[in-house]
N, C-alpha and C. Protein backbone atom coordinates (compact mmCIF):
# COMPACT_ATOMS: atom_id res chain seq x y z
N UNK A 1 0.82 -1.19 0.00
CA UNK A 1 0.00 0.00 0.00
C UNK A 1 0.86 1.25 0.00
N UNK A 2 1.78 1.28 0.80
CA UNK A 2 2.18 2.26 0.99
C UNK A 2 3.89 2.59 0.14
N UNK A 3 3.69 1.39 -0.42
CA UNK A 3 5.27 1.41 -1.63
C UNK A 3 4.53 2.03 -2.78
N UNK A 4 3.37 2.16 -2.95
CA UNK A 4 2.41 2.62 -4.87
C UNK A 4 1.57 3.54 -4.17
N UNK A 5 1.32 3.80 -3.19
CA UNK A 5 0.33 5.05 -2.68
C UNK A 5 -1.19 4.69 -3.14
N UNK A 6 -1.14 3.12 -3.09
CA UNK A 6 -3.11 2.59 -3.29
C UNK A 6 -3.38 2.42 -2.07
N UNK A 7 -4.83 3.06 -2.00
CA UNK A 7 -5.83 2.86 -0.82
C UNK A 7 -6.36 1.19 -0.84
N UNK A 8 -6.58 1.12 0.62
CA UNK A 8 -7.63 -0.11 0.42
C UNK A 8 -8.27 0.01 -0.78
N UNK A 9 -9.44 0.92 -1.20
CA UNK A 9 -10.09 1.15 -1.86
C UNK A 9 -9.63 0.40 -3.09
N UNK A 10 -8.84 1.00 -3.30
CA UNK A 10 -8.06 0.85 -4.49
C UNK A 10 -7.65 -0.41 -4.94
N UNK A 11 -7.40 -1.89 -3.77
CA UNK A 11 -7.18 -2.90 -3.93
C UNK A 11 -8.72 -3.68 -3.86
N UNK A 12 -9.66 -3.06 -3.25
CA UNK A 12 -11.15 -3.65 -3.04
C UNK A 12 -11.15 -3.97 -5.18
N UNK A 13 -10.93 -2.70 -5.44
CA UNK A 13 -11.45 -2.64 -6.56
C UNK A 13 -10.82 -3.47 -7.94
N UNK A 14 -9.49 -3.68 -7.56
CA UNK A 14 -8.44 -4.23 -8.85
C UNK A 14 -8.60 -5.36 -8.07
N UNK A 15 -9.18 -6.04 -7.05
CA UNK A 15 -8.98 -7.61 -7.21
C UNK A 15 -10.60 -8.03 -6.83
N UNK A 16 -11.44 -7.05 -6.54
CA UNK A 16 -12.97 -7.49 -6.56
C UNK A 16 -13.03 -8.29 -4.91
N UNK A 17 -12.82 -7.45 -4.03
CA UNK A 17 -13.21 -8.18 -2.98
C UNK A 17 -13.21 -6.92 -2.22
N UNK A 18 -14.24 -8.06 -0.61
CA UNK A 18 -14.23 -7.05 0.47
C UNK A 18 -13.15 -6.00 0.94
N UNK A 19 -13.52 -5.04 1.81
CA UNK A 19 -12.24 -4.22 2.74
C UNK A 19 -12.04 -5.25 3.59
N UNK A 20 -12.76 -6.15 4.38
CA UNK A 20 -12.33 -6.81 5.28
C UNK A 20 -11.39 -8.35 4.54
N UNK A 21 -11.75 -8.70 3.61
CA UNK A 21 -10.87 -9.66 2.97
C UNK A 21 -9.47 -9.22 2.44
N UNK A 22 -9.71 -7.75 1.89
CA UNK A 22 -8.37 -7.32 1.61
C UNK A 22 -7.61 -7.21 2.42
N UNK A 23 -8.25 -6.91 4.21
CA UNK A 23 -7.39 -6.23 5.02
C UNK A 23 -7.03 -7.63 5.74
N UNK A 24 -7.33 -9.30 5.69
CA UNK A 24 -7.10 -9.80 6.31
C UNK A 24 -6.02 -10.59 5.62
N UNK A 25 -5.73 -10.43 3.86
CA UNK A 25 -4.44 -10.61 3.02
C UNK A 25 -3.76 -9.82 3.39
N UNK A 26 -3.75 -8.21 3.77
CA UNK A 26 -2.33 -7.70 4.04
C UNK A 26 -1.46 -8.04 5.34
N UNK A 27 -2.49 -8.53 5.87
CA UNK A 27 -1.89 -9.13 7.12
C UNK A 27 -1.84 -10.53 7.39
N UNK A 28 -2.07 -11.10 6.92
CA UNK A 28 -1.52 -12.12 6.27
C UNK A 28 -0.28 -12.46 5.82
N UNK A 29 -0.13 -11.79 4.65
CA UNK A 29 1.14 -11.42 4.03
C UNK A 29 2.37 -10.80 5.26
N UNK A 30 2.08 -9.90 6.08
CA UNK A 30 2.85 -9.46 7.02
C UNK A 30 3.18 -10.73 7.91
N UNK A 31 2.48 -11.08 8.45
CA UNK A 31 2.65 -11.82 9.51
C UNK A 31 3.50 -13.24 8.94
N UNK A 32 3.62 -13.18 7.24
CA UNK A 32 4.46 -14.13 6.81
C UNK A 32 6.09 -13.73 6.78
N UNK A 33 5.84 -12.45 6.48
CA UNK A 33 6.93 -11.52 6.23
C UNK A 33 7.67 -11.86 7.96
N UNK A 34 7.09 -11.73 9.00
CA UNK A 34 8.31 -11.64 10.33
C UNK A 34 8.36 -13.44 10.53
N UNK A 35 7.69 -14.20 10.14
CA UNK A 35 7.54 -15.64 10.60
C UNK A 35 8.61 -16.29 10.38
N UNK A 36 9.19 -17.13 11.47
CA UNK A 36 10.53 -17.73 11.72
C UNK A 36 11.23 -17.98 10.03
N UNK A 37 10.57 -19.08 9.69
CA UNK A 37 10.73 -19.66 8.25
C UNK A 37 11.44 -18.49 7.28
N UNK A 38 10.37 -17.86 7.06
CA UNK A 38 10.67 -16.38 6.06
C UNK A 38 11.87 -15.93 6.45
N UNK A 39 12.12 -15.53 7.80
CA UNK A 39 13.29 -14.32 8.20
C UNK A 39 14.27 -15.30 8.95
N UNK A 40 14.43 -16.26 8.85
CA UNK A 40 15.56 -16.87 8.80
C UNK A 40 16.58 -17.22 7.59
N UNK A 41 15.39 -17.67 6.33
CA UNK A 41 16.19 -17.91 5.14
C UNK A 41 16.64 -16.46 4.93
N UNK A 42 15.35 -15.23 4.84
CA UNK A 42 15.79 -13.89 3.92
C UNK A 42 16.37 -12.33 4.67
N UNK A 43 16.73 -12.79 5.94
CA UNK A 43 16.92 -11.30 6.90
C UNK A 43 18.34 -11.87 7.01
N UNK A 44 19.31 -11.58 6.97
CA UNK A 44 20.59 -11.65 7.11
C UNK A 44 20.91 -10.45 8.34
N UNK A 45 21.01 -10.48 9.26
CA UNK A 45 21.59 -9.60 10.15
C UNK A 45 22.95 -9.35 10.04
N UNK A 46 23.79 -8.22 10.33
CA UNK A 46 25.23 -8.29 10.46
C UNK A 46 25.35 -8.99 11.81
N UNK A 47 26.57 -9.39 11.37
CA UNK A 47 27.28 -10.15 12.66
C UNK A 47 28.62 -9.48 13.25
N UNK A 48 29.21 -8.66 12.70
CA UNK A 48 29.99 -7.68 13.15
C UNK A 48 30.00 -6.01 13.18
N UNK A 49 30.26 -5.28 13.83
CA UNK A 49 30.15 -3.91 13.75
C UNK A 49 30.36 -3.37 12.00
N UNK A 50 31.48 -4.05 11.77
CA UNK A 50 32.26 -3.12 10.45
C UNK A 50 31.13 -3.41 9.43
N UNK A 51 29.90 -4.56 9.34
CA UNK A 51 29.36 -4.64 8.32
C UNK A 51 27.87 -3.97 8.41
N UNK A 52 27.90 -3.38 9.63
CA UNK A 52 26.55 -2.33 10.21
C UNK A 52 26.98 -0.99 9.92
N UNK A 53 28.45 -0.62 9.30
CA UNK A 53 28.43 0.38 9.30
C UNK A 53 27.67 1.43 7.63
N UNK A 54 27.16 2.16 8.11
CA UNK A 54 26.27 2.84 7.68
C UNK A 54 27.54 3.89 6.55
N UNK A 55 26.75 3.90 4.92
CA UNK A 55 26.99 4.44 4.27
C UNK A 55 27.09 6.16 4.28
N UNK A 56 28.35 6.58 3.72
CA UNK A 56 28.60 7.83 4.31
C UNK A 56 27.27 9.30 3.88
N UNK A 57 26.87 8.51 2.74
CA UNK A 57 25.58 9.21 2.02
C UNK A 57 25.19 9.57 2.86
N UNK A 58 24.09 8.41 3.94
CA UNK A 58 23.27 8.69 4.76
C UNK A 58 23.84 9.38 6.37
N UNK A 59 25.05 8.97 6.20
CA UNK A 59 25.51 9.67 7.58
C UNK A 59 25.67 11.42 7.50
N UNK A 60 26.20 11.84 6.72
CA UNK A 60 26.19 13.28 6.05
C UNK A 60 25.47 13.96 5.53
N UNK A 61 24.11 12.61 5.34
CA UNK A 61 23.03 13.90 5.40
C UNK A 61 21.69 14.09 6.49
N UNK A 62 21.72 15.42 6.34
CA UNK A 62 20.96 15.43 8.01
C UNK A 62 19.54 15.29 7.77
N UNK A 63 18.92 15.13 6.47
CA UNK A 63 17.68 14.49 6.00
C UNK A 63 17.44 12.88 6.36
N UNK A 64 18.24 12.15 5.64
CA UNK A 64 18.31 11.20 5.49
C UNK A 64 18.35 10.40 7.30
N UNK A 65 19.35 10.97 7.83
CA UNK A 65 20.33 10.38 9.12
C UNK A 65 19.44 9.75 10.14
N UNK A 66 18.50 10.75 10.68
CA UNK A 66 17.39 10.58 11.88
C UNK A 66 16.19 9.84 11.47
N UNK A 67 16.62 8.85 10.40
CA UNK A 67 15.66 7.91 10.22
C UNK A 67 16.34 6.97 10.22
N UNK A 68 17.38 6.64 9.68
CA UNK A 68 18.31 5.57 10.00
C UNK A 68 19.39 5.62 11.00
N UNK A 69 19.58 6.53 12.16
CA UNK A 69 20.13 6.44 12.98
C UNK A 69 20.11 4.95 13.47
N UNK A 70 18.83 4.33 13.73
CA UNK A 70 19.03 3.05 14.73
C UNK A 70 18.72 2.05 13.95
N UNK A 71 19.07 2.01 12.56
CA UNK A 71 19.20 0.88 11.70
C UNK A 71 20.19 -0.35 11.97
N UNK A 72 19.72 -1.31 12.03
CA UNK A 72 20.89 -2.38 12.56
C UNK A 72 21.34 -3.08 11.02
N UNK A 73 20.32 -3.86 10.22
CA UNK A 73 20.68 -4.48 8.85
C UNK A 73 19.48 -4.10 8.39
N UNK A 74 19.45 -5.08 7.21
CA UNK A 74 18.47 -4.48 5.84
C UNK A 74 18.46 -6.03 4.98
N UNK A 75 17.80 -6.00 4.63
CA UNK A 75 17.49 -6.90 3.32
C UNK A 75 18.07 -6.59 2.08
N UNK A 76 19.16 -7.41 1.79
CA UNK A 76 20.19 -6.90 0.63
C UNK A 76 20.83 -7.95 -0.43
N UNK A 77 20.16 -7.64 -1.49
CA UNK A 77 20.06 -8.10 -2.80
C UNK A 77 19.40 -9.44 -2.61
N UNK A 78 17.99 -8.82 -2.00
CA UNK A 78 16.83 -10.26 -2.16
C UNK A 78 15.90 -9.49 -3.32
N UNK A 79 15.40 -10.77 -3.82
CA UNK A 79 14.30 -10.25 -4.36
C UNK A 79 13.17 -11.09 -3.82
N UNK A 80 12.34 -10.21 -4.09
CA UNK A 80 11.01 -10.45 -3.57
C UNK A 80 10.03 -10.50 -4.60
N UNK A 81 9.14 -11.42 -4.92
CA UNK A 81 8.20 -11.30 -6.20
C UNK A 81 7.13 -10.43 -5.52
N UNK A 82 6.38 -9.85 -6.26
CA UNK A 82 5.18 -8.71 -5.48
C UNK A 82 4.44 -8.37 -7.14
N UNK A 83 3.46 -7.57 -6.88
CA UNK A 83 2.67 -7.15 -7.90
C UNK A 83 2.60 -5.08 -7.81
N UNK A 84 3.15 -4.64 -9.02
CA UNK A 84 3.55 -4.00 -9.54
C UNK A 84 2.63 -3.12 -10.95
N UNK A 85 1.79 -2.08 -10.76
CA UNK A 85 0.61 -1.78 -11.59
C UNK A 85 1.68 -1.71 -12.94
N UNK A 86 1.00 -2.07 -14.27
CA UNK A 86 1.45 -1.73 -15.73
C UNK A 86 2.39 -0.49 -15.79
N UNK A 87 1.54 0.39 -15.36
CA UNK A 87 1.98 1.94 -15.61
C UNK A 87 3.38 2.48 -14.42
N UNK A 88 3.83 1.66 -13.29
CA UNK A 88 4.29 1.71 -12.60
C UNK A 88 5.95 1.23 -12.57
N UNK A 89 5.92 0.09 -13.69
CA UNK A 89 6.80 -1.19 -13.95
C UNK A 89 7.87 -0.75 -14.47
N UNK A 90 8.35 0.65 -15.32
CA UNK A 90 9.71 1.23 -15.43
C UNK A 90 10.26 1.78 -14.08
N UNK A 91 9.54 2.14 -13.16
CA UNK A 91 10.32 2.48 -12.03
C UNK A 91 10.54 1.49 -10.87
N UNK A 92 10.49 0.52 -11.46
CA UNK A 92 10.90 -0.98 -10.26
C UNK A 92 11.55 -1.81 -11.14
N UNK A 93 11.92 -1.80 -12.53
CA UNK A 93 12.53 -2.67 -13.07
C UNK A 93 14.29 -2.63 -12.90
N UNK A 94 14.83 -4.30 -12.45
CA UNK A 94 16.06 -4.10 -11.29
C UNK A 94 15.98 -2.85 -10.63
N UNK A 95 15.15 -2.94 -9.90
CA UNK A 95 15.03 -2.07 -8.53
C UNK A 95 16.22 -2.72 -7.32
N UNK A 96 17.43 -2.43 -6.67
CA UNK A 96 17.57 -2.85 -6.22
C UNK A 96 17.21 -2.41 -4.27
């Protein structure tokens, strides 16, 4: 929802179902996303300081910084299959 800026609404309508059916797939989907299985194979944590350290981009800039101040790791060079509107699909293609 909030990676394409669609409302519920917006998914009621491109897949023909309830708000309450839609809202019980997104969570769904979430609750697969933290589940042992999932984030064991695809969350890689660092295991040492030197590989937590944070790119100088984001450290130098004071936009960026105070959102990733307490970043520990990240999900890096997974892909994830997901659904992606027509009109949308040049700005996610090798997205990394």
């Amino acid at each position: 929802l909030a990676r394409t800026g669609d409302s519920s609404c917006n998914l009621q309508e491109r897949f023909q179902r309830s708000g309450d059916t839609i809202s019980k797939a997104i969570h769904e989907v979430l609750n697969m996303l933290v589940a042992k299985p999932f984030y064991v194979k695809y969350v890689k944590l660092p295991t040492t300081p030197n590989e937590s350290a944070m790119p100088s981009e984001i450290t130098d800039n004071s936009k960026l910084y105070p959102f990733f101040k307490d970043v520990f790791g990240a999900i890096d060079s997974s892909h994830i299959d997901m659904f992606v509107p027509d009109e949308a699909l040049p700005c996610y293609r090798n997205w990394k």
